[in-house]
N, C-alpha and C. Protein backbone atom coordinates (compact mmCIF):
# COMPACT_ATOMS: atom_id res chain seq x y z
N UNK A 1 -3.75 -20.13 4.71
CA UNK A 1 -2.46 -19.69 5.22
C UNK A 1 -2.21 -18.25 4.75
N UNK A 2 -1.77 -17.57 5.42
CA UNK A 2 -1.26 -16.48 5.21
C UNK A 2 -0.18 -16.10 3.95
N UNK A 3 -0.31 -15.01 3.08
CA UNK A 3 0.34 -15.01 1.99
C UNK A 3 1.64 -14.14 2.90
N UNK A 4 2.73 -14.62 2.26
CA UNK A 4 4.22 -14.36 2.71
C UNK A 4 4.22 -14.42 4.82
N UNK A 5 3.19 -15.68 5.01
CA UNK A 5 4.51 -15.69 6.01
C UNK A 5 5.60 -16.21 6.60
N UNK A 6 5.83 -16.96 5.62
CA UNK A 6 7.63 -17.63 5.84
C UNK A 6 8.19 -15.96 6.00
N UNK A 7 8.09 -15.31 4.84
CA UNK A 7 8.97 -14.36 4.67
C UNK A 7 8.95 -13.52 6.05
N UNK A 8 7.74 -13.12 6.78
CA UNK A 8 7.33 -12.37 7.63
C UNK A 8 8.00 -12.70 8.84
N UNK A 9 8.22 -14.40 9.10
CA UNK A 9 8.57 -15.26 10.10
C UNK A 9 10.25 -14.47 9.83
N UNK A 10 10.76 -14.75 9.47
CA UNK A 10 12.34 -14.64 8.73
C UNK A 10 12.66 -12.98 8.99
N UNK A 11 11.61 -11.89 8.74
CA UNK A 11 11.88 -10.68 8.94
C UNK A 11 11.76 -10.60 10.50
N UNK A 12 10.53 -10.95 10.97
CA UNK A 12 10.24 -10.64 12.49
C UNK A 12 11.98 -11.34 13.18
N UNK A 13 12.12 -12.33 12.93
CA UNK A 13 13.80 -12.93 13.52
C UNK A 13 14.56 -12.19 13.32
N UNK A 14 14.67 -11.45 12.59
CA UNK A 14 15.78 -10.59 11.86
C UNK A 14 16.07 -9.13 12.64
N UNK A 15 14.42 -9.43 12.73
CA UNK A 15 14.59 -7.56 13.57
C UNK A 15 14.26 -7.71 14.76
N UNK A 16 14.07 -9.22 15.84
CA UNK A 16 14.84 -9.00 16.75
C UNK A 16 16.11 -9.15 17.49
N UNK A 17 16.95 -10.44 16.10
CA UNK A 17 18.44 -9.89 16.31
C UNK A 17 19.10 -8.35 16.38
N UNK A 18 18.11 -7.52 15.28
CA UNK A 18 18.80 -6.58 15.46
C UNK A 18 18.22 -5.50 16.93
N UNK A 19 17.36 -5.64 17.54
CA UNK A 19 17.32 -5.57 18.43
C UNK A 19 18.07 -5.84 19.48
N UNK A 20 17.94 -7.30 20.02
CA UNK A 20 18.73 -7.26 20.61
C UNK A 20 20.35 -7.15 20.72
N UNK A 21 20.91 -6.81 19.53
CA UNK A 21 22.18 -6.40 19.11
C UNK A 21 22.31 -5.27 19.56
N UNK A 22 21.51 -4.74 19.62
CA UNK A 22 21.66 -2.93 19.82
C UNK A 22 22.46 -2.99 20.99
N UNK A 23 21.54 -3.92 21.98
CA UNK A 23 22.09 -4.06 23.56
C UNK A 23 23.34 -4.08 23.76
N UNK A 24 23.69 -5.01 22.79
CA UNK A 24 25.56 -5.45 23.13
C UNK A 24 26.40 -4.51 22.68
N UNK A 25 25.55 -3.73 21.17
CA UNK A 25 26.60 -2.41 20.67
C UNK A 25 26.64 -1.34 22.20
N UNK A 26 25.32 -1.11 22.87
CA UNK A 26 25.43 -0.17 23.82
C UNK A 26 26.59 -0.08 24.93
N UNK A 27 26.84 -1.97 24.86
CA UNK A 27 27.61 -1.77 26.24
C UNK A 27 29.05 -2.03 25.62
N UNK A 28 29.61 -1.80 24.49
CA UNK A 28 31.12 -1.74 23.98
C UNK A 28 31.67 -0.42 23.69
N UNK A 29 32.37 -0.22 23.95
CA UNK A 29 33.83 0.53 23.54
C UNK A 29 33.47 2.09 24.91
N UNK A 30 33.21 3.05 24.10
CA UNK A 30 32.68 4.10 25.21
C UNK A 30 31.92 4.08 25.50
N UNK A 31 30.27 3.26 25.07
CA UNK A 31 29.26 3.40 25.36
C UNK A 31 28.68 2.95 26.81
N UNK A 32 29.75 2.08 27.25
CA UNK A 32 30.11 1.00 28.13
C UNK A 32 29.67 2.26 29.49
N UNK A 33 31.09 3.39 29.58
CA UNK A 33 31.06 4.18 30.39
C UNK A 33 30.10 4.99 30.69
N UNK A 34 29.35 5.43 29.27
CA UNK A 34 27.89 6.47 29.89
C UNK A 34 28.67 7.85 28.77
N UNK A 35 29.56 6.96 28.08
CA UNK A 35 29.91 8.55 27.01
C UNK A 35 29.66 8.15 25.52
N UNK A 36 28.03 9.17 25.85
CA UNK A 36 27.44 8.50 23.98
C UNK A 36 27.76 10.25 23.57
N UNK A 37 27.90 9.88 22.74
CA UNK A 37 28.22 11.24 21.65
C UNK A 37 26.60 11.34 20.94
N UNK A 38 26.40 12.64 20.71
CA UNK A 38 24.64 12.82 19.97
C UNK A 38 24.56 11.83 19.07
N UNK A 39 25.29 11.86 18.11
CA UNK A 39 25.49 11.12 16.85
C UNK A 39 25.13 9.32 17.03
N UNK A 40 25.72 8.99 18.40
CA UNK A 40 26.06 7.82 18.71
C UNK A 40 23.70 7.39 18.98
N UNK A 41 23.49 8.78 19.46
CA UNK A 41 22.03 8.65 20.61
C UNK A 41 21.42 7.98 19.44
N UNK A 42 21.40 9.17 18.26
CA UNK A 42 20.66 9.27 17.12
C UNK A 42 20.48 7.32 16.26
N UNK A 43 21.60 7.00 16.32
CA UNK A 43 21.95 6.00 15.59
C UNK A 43 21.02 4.93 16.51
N UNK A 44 21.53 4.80 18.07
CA UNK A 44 21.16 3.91 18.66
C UNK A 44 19.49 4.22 18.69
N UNK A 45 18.67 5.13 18.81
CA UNK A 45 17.84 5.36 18.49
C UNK A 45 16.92 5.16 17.57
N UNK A 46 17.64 5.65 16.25
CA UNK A 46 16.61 4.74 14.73
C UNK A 46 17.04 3.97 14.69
N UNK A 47 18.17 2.80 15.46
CA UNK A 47 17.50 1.04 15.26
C UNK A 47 17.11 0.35 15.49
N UNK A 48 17.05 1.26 17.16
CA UNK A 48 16.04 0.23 17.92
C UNK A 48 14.37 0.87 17.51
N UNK A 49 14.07 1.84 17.26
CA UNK A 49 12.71 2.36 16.35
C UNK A 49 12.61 1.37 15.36
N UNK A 50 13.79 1.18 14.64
CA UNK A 50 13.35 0.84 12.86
C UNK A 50 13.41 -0.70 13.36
N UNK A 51 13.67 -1.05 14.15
CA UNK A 51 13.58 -2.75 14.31
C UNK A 51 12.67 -3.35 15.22
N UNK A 52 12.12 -2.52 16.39
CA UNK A 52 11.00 -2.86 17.06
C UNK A 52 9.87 -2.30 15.90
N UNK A 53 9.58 -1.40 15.29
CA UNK A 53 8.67 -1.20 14.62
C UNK A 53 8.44 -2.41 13.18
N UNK A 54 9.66 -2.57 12.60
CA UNK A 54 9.72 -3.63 12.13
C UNK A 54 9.27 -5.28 12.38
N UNK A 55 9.46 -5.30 13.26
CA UNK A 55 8.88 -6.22 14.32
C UNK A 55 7.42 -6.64 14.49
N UNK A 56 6.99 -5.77 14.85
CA UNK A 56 5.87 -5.38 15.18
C UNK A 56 4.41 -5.43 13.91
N UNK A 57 5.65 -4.97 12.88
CA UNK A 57 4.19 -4.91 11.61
C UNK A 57 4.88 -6.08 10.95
N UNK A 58 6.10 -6.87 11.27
CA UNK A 58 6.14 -8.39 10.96
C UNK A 58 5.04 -10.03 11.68
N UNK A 59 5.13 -9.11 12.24
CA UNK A 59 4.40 -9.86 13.48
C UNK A 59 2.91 -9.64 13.31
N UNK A 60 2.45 -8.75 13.48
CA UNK A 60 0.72 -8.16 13.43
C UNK A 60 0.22 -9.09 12.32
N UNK A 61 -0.01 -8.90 10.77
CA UNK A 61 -0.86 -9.58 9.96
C UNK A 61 -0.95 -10.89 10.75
N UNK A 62 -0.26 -11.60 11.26
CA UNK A 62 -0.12 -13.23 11.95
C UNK A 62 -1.87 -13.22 12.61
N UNK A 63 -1.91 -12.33 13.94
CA UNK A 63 -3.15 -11.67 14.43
C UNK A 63 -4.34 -11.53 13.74
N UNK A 64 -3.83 -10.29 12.70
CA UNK A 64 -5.31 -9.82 12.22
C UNK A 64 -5.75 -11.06 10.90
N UNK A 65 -4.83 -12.09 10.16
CA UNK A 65 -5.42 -13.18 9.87
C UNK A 65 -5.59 -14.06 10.43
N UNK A 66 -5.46 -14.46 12.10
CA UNK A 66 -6.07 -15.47 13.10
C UNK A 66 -7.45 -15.15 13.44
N UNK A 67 -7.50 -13.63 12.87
CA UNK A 67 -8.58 -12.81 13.87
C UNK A 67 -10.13 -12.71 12.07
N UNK A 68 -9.57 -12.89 11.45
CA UNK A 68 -10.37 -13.39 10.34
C UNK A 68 -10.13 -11.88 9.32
N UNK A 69 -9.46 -10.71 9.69
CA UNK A 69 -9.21 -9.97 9.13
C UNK A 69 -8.79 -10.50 7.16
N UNK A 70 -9.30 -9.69 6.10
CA UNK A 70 -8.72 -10.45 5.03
C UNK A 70 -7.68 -9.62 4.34
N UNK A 71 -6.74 -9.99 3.52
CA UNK A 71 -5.66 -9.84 3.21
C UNK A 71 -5.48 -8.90 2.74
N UNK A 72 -6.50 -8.68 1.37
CA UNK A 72 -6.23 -7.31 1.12
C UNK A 72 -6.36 -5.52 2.00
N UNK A 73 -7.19 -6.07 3.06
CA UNK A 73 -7.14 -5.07 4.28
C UNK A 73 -5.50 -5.09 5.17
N UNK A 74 -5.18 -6.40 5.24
CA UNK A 74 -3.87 -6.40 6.51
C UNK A 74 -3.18 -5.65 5.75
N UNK A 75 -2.76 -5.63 4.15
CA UNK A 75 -1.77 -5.21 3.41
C UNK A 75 -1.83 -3.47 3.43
N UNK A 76 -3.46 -3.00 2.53
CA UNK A 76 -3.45 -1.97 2.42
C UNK A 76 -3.50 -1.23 3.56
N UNK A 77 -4.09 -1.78 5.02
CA UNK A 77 -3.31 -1.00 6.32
C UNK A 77 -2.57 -0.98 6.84
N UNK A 78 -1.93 -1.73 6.84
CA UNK A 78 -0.79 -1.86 6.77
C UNK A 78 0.73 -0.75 6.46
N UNK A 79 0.27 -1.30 5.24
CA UNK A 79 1.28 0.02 4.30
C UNK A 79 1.02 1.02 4.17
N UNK A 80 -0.24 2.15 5.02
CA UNK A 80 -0.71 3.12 5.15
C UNK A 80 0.31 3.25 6.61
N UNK A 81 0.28 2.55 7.62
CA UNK A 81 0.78 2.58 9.04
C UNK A 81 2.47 2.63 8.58
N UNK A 82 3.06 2.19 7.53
CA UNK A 82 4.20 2.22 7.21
C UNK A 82 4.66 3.05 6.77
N UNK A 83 4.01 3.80 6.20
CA UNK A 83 4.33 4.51 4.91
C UNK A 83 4.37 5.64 6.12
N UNK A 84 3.61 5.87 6.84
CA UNK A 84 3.41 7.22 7.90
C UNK A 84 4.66 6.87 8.56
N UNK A 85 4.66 5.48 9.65
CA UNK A 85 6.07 5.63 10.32
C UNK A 85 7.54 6.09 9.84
N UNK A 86 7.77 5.31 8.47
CA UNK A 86 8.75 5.80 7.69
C UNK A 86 9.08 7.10 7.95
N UNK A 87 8.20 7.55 7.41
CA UNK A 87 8.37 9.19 7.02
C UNK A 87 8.44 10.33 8.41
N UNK A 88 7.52 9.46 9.48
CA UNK A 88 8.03 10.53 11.05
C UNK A 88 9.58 9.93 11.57
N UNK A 89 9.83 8.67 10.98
CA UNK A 89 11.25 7.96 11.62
C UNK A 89 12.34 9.22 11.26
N UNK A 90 11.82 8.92 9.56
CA UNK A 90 12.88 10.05 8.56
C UNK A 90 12.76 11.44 9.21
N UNK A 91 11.86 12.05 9.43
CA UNK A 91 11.82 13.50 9.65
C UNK A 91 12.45 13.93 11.06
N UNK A 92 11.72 12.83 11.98
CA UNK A 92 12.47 12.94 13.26
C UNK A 92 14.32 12.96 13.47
N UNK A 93 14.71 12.07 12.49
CA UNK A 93 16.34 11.49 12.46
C UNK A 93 16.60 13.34 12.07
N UNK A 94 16.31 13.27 10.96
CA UNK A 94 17.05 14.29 10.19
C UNK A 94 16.92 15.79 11.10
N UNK A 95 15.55 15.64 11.49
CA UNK A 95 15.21 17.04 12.79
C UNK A 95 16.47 17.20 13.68
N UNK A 96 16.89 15.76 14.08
CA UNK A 96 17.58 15.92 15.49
C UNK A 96 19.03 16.00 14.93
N UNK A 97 19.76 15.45 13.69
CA UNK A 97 20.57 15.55 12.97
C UNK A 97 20.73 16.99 13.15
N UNK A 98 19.69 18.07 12.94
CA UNK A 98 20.36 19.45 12.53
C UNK A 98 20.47 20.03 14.03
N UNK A 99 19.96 19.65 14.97
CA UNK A 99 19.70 19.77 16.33
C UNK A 99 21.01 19.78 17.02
N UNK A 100 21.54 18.51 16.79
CA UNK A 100 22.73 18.31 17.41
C UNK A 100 23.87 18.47 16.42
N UNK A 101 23.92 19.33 15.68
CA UNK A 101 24.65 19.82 14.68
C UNK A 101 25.46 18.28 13.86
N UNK A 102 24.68 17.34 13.73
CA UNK A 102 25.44 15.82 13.33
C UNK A 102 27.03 16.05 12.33
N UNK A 103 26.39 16.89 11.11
CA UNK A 103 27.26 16.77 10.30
C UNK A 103 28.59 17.72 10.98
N UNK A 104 28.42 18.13 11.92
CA UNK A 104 30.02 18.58 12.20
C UNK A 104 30.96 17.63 13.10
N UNK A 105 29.93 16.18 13.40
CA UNK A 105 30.67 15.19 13.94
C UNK A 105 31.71 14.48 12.90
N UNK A 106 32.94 14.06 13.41
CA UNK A 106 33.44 13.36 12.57
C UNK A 106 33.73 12.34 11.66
N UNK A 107 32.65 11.88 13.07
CA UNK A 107 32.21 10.65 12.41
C UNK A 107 30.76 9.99 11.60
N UNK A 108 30.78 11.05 11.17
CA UNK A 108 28.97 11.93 10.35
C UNK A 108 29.42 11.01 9.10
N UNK A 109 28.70 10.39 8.55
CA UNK A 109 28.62 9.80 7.02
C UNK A 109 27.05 10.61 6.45
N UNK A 110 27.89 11.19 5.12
CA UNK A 110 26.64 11.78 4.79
C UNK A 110 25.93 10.85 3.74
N UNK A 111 26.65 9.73 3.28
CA UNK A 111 26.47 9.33 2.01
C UNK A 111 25.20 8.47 2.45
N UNK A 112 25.45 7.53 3.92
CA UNK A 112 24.57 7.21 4.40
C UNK A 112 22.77 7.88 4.08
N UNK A 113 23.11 9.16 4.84
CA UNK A 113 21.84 9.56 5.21
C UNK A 113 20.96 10.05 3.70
N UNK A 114 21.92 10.64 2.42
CA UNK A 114 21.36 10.98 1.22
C UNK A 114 21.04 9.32 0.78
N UNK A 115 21.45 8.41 0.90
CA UNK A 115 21.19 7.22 0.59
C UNK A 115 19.76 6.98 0.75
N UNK A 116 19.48 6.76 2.32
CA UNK A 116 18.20 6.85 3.20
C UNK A 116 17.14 7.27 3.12
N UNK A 117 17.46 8.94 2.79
CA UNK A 117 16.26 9.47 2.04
C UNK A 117 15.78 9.34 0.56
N UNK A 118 16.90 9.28 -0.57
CA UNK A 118 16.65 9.12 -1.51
C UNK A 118 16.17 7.77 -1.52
N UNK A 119 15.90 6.72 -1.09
CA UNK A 119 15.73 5.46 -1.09
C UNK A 119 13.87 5.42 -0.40
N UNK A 120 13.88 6.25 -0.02
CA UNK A 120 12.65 6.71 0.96
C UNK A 120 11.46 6.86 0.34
N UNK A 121 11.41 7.68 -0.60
CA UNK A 121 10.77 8.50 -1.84
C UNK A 121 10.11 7.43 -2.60
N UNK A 122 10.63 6.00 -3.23
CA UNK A 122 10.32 5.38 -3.96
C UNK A 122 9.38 4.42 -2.84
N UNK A 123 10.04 4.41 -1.78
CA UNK A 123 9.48 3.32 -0.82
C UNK A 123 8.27 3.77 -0.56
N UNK A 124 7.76 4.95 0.43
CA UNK A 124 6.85 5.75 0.41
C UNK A 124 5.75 5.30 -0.69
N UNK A 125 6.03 5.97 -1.76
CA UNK A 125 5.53 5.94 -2.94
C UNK A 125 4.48 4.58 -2.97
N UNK A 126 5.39 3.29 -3.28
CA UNK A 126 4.60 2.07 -3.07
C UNK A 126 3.82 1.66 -2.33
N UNK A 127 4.35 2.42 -0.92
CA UNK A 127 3.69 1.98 0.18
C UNK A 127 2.30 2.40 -0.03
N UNK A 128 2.10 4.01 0.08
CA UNK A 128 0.83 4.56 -0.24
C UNK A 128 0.18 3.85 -1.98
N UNK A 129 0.52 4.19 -2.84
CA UNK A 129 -0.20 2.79 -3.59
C UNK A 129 -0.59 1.79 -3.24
N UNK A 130 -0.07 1.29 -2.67
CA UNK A 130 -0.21 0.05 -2.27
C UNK A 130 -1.75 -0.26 -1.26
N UNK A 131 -1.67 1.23 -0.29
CA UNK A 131 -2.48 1.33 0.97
C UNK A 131 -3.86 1.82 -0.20
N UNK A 132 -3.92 2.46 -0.94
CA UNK A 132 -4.55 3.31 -1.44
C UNK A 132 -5.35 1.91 -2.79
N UNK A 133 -4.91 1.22 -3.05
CA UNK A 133 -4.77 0.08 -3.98
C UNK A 133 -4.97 0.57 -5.82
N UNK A 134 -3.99 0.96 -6.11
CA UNK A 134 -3.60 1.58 -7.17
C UNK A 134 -2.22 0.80 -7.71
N UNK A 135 -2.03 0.16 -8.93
CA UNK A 135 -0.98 -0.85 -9.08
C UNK A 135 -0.86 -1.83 -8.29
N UNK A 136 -0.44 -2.12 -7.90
CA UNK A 136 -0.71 -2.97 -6.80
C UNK A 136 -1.51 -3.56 -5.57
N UNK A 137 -2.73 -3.25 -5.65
CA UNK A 137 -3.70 -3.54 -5.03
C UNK A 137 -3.79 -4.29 -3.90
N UNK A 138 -2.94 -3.56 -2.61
CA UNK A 138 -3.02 -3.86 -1.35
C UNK A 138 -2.61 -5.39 -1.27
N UNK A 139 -1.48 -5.21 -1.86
CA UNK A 139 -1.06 -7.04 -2.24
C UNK A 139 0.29 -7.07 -1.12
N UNK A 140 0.65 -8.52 -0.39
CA UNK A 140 1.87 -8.43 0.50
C UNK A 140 3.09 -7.64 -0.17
N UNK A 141 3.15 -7.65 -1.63
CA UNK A 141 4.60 -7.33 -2.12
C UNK A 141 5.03 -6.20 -1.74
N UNK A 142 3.89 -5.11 -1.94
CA UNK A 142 3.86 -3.81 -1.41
C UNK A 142 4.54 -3.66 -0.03
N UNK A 143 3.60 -4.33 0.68
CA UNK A 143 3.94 -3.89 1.84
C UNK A 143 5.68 -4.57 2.58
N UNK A 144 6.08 -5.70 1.34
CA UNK A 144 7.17 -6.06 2.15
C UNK A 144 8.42 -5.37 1.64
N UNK A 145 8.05 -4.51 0.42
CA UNK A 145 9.03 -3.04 0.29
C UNK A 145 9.54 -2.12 1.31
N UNK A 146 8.35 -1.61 2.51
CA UNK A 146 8.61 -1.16 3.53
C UNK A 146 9.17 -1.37 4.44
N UNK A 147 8.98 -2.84 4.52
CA UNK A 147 9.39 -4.08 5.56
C UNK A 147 11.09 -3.72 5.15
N UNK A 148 11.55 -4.14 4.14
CA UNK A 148 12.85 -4.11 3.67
C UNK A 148 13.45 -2.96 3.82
N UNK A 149 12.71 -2.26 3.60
CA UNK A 149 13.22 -0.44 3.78
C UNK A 149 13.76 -0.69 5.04
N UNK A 150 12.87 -0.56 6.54
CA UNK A 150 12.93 -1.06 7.62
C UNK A 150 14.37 -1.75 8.01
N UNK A 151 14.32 -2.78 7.13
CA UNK A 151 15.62 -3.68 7.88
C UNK A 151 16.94 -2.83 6.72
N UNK A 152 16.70 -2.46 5.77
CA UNK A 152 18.11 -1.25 5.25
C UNK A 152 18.27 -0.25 6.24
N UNK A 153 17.79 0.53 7.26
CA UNK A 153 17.55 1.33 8.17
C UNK A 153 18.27 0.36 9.54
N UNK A 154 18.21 -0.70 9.93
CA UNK A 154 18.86 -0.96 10.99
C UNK A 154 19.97 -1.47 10.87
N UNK A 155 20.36 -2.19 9.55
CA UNK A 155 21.48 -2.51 8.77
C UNK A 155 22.71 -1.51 8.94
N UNK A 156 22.00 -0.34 8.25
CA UNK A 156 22.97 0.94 8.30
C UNK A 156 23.10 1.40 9.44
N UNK A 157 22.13 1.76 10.56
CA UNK A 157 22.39 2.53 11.81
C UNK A 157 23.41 0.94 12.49
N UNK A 158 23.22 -0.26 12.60
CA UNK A 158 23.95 -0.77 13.40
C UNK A 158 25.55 -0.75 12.49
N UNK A 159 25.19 -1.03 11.26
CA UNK A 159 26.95 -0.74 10.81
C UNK A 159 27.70 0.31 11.14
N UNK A 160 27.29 1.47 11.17
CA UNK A 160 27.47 2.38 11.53
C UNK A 160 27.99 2.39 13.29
N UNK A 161 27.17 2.28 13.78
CA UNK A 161 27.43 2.35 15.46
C UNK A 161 28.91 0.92 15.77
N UNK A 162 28.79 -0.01 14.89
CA UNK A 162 29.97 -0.54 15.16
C UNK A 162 31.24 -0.10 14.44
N UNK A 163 30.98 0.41 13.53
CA UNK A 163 31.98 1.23 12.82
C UNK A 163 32.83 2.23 13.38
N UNK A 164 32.14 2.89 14.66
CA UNK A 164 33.09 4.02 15.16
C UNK A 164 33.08 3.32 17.14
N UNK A 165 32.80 1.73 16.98
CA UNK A 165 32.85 1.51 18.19
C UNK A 165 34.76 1.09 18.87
N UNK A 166 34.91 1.99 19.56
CA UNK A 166 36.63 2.05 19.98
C UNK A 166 36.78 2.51 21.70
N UNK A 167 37.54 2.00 21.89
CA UNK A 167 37.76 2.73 23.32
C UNK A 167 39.33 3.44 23.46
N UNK A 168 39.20 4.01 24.73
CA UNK A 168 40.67 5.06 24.63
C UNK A 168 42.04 4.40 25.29
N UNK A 169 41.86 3.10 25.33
CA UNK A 169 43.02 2.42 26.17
C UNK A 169 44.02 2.21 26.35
């Protein structure tokens, strides 16, 4: 049997509630009409990224241990494929953040986004250990740091998007 996949089972569910949540945030308050604010794009954007991708590397080891792949490979590639997405998710958000000038929206939380990144750094960190097998030696724990990272990332972008969800009526 596969090491952690109750847990994997439980994440993959998780991130496609939040998936398909996204849907229902899209069609409430203004979003309804076709008036997304940048801020609003950005948000709806890294959660449906951070939760289909989530998804996706919840789901995969299932495969590559049906497929006879062994564990310490699913992990340490795993968390090499994570550790990279993370970090283009992060760079991309924050790119388009300065793009669409975010922080002069009002409804900009910065505490959020210093949260995100500072939280990033340590995650990263493990991940590549992890991929690299140094401390932790390409073991599931590693890789379900990322996993978690992942679902703190859709947590926040969907709190967020319901947080400023209102209409003008």
């Amino acid at each position: 049997m596969l090491e952690g996949s109750e847990v994997l089972t439980l994440l993959a569910e998780i991130f496609v509630s939040f998936a398909g949540f996204t849907g229902i945030v899209a069609v409430l308050g203004q979003r309804s009409d076709g008036v997304w604010r940048p801020i609003d794009v950005l948000r709806f954007r890294g959660l449906l990224f951070a939760s289909l991708v989530g998804l996706v590397l919840a789901i995969t080891p299932f495969g590559l241990h049906h497929i006879g792949v062994i564990d310490t490979v699913t992990w340490g590639s795993g968390s090499a494929i994570l550790a990279i997405l993370i970090v283009v998710l992060l760079v991309s958000l924050i790119s388009e953040h300065k793009k669409v000038r975010a922080t002069e929206d009002p409804d900009f939380v910065p505490g959020v986004r210093l949260f995100l990144v500072l939280l990033s750094g340590p995650v990263v960190i493990t991940l590549v250990l992890n991929a690299v097998g140094v401390g932790l030696r390409h073991s599931f724990s590693g890789y379900l740091v990322g996993l978690l990272y992942l679902l703190i990332i859709c947590a926040a972008m969907f709190a967020l998007l319901l947080r400023f969800v209102r209409s003008d009526t």
